[in-house]
Protein backbone atom coordinates (compact mmCIF):
# COMPACT_ATOMS: atom_id res chain seq x y z
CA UNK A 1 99.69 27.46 29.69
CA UNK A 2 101.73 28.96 27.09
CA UNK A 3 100.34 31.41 24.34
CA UNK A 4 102.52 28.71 21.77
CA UNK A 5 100.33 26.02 23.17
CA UNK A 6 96.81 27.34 23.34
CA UNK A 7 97.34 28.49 19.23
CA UNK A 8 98.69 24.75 18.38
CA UNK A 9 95.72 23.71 20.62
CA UNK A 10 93.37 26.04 18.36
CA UNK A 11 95.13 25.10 15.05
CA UNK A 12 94.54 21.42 15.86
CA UNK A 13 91.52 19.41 14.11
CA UNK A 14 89.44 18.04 16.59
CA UNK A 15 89.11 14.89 17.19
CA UNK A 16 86.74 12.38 14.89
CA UNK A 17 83.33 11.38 15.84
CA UNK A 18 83.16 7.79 15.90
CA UNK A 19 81.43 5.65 13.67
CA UNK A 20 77.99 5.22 13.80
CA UNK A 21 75.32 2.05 12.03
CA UNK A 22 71.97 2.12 12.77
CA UNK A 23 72.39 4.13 16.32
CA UNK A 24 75.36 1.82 17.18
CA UNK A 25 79.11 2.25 17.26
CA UNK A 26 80.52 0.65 13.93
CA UNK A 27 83.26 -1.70 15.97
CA UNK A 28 79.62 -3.46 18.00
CA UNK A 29 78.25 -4.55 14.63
CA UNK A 30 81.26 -7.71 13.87
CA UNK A 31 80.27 -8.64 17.53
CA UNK A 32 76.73 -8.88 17.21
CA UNK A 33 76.65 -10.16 13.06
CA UNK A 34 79.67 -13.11 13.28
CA UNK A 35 78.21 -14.82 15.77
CA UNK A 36 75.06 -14.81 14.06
CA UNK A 37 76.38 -15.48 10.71
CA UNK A 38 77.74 -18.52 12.12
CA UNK A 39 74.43 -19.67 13.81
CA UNK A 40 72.82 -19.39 10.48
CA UNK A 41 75.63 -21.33 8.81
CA UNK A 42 75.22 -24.11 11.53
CA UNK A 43 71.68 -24.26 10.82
CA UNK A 44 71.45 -24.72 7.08
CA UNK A 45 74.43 -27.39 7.24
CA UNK A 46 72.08 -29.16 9.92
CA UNK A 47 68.47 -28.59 7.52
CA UNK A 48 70.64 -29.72 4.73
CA UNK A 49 72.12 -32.76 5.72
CA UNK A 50 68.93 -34.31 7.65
CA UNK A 51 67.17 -33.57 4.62
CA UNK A 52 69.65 -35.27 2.34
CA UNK A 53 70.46 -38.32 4.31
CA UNK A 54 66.70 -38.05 5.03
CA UNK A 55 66.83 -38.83 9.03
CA UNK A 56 63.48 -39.32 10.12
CA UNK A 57 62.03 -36.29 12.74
CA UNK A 58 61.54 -38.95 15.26
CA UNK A 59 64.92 -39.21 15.62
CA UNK A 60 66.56 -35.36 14.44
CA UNK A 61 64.11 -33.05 13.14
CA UNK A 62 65.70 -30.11 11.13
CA UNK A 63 65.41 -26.53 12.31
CA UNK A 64 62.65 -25.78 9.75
CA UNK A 65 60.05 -28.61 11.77
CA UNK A 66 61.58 -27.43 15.16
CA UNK A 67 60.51 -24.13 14.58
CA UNK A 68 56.79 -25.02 13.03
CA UNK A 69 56.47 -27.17 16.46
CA UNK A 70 57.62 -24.26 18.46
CA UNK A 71 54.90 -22.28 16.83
CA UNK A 72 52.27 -24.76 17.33
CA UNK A 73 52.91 -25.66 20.40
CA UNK A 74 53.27 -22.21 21.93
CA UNK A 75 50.21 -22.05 23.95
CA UNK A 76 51.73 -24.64 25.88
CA UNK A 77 55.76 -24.03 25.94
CA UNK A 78 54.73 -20.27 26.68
CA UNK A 79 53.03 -21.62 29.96
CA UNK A 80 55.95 -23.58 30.91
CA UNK A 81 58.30 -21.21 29.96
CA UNK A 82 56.83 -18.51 32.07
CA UNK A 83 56.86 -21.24 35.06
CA UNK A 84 60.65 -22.23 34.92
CA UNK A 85 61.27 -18.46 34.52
CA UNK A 86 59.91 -17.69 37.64
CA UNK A 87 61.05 -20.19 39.82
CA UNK A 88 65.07 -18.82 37.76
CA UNK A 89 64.62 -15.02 38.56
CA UNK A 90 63.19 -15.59 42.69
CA UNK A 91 65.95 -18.22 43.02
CA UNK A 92 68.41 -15.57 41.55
CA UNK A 93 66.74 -12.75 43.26
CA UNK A 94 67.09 -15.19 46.89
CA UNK A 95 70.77 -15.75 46.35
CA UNK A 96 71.95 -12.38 45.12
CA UNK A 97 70.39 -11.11 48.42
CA UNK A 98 71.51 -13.78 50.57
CA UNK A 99 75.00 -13.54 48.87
CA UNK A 100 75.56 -10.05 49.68
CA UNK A 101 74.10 -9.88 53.32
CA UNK A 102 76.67 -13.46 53.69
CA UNK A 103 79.48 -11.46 52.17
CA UNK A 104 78.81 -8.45 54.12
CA UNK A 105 78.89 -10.48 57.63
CA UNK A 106 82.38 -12.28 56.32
CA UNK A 107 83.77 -8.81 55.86
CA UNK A 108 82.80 -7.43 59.22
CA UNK A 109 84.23 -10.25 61.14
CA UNK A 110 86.80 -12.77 60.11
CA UNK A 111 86.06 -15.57 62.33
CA UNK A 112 81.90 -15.44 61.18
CA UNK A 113 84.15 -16.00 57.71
CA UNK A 114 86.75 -18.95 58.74
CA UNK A 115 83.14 -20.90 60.41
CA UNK A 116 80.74 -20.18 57.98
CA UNK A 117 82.52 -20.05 54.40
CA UNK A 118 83.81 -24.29 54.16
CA UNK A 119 79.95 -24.93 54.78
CA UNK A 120 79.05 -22.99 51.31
CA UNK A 121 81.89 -24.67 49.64
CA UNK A 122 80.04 -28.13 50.85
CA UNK A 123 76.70 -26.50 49.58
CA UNK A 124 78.30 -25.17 46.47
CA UNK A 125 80.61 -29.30 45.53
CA UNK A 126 77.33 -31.27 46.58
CA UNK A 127 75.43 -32.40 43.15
CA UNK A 128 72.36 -31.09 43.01
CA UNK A 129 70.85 -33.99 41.33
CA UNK A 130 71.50 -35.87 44.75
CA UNK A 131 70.17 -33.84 46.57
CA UNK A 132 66.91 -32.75 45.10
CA UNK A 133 64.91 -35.64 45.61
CA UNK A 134 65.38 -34.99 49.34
CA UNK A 135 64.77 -31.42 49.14
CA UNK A 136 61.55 -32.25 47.08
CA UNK A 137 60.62 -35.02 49.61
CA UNK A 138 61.30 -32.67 53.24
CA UNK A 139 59.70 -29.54 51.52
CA UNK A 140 55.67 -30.46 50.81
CA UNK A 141 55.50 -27.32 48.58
CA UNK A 142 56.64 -28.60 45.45
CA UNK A 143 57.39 -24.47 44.05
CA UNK A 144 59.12 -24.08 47.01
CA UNK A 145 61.08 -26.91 46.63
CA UNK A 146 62.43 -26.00 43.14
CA UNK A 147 63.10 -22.60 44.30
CA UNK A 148 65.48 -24.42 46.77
CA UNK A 149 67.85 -25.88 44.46
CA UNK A 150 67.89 -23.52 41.43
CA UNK A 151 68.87 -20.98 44.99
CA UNK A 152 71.14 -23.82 46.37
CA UNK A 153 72.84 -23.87 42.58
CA UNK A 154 73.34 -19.62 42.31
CA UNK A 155 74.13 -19.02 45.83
CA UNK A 156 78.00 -19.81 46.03
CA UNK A 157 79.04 -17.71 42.38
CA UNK A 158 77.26 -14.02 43.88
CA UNK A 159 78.54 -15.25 48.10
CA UNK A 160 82.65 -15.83 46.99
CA UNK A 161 82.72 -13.12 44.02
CA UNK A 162 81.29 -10.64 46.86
CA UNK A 163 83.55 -11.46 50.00
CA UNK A 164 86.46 -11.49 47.51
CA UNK A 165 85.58 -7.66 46.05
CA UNK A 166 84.60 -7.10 49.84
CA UNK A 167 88.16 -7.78 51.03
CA UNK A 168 90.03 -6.79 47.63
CA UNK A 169 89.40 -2.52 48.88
CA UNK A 170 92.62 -0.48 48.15
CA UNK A 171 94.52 -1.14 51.51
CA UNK A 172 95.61 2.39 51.38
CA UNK A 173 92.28 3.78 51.21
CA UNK A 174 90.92 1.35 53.95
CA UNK A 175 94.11 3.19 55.99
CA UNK A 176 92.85 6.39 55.15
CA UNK A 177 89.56 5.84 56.11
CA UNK A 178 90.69 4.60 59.16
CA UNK A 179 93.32 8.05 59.81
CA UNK A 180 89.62 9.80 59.60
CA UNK A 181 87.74 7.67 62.16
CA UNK A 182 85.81 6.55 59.35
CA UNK A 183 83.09 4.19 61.19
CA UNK A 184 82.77 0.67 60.07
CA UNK A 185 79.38 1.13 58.58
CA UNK A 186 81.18 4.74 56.44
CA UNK A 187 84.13 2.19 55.84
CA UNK A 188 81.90 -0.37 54.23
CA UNK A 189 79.17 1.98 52.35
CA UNK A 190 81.69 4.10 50.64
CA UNK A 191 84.61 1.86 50.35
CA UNK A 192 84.08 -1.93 50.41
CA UNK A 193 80.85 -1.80 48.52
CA UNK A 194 81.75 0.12 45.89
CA UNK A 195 84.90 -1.70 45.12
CA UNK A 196 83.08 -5.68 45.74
CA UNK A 197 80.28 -4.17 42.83
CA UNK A 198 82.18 -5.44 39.64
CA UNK A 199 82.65 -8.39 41.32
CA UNK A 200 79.01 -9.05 42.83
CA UNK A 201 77.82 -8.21 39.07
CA UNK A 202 80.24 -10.53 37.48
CA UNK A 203 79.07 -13.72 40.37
CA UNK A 204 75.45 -12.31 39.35
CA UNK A 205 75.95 -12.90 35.59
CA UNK A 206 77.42 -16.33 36.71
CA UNK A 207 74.38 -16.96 38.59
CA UNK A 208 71.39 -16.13 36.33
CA UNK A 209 72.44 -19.29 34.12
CA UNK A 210 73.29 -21.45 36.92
CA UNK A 211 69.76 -20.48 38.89
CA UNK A 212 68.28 -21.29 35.34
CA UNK A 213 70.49 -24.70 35.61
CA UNK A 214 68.79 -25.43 39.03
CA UNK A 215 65.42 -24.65 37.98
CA UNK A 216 65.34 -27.18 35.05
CA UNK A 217 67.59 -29.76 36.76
CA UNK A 218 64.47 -29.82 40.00
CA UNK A 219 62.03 -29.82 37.40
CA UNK A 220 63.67 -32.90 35.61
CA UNK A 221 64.19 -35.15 39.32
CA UNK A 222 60.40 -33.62 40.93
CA UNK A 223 58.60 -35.01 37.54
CA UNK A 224 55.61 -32.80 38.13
CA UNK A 225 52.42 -32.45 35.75
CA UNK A 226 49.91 -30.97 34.94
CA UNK A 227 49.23 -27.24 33.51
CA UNK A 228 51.53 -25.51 35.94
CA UNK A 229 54.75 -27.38 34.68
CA UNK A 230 57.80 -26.24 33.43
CA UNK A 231 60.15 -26.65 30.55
CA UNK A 232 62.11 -29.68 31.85
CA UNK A 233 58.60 -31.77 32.53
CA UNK A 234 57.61 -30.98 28.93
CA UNK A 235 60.62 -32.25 27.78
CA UNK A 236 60.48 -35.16 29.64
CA UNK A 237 56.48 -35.38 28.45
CA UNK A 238 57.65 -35.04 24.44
CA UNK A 239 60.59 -37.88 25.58
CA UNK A 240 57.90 -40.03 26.28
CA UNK A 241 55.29 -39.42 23.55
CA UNK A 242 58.48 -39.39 21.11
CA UNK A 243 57.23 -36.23 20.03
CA UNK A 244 61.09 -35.35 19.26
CA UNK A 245 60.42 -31.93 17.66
CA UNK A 246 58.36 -30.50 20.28
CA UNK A 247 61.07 -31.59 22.52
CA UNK A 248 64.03 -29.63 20.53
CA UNK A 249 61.13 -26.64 20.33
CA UNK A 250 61.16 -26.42 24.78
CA UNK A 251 65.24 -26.85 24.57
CA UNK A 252 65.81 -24.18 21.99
CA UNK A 253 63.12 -21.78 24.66
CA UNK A 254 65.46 -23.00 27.34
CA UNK A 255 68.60 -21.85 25.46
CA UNK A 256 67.09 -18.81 24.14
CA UNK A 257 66.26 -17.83 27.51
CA UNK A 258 69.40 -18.51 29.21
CA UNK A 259 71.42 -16.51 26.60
CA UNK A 260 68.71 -13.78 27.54
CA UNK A 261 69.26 -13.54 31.17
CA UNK A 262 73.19 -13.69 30.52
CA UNK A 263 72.77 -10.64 27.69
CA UNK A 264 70.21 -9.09 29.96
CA UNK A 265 72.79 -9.36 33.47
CA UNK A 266 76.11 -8.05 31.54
CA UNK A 267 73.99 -4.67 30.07
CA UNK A 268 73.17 -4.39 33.70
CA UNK A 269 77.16 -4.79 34.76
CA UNK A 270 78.31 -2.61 31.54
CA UNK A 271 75.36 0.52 32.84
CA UNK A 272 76.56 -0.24 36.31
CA UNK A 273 80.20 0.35 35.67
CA UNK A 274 80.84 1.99 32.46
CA UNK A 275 81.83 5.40 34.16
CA UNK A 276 83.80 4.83 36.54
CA UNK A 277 85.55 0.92 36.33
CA UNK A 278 88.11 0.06 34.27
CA UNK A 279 86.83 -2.94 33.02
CA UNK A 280 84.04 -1.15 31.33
CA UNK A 281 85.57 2.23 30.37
CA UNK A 282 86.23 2.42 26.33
CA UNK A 283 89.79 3.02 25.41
CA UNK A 284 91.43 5.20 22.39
CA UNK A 285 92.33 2.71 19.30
């Protein structure tokens, strides 16, 4: 380098820090404070107007009653919550593993792919609400048996999004790899793997709401009661009573939590990738 060039290079300013608020950069706060400006308008034009037109709470409680139920009724939801949650992160946990073993086998061998793959798709276009009550009737453990379909519901997102990133690997490289007598198992640690990762993150972010989906959707057709119940039997409980509010209070949980798990899953996929991928790498301006 030039003696011209390393004095401009001195002479030049360096570049600006950016923008910090409260220990975050000052371009994540419209993110994070429009949506929830808009929540809060949403929720004050729905207190307002069932408070003006005076709808009883039988039939739509405002978010003011929905929340003093939730608080009440805590002891309970909490339970239930903690139930439906479980049965949503082992069903997740079941098809993420399953998903990536599956995609791994498709990658290896072609024909295990052509047999194998159509039967997911069946798995993956068959309702689940059809097929829970025979699930729930074959399988005597009724835990077991939700586990099934929330698992049945998040299998195919994490099994396709793998086998795609699986076979997407830079044909060039896979050459190269190759030229070295790279073995299959080198090949697929330090080639396929890496490059199927954004992918299998992006089918796992799919899949936490869609296990939490399953969960609730086995709870609703199995009907169980009692104190080890989840969300979707309270609901169903407060339907009956016509305890409205308490029902809103176990929907806004189940919303709350499946926003969670989706906020939770894409931190995971930005610390996963946010070195090295180009999805997650910050750009200039």
């Amino acid at each position: 380098m030039s003696e011209a060039t390393l004095t401009r290079l001195a002479e030049e300013p360096p570049a600006p820090a950016a923008r910090r608020a409260l220990g975050l950069p000052a371009e994540t706060w419209p993110r994070i404070l429009m949506p929830l400006l808009i929540g809060v308008l949403a929720l004050s034009v729905w207190e307002i107007a069932v408070r003006v037109n005076e709808v009883p709470h039988y039939v739509l409680p405002p978010p003011s009653v929905i929340w003093t139920t939730l608080r009440a009724d805590w002891g309970t939801l909490s339970v239930s919550l903690g139930i439906t949650l479980q049965i949503t992160f082992a069903a997740l946990a079941v098809a993420a593993l399953l998903g990536l073993a599956l995609a791994v086998l498709f990658a290896q061998s072609k024909w295990i792919e052509l047999s194998l793959f159509p039967y997911a798709v069946v798995l993956q276009v068959t309702p689940i609400v059809a097929i829970a009550p025979l699930i729930i009737v074959w399988v005597d453990d009724i835990r077991l048996a939700l586990l099934i379909c929330a698992w049945i519901v998040a299998f195919f997102p994490i099994l396709s999004n793998t086998t795609l990133g699986l076979n997407s690997a830079d044909h060039n490289l896979v050459d190269l790899f190759r030229l070295y007598r790279a073995s299959r198992f080198q090949e697929l640690v330090f080639l396929r793997l890496p490059s199927a990762l954004p992918l299998f993150l992006a089918g796992l972010r799919i899949s936490g709401g869609l296990a939490l989906i399953g969960a609730i959707v086995a709870e609703f057709v199995a009907g169980t009661g009692g104190r080890a119940s989840g969300l979707a039997y309270r609901i169903l409980e407060a339907g009956y009573q016509l305890q409205i509010p308490r029902m809103f209070a176990a929907l806004l949980l189940i919303c709350a939590s499946g926003i969670a798990i989706f906020l939770a899953l894409g931190l995971v996929q930005h610390l996963a990738l946010r070195r090295w991928h180009e999805s997650a790498l910050r750009r200039e301006g």
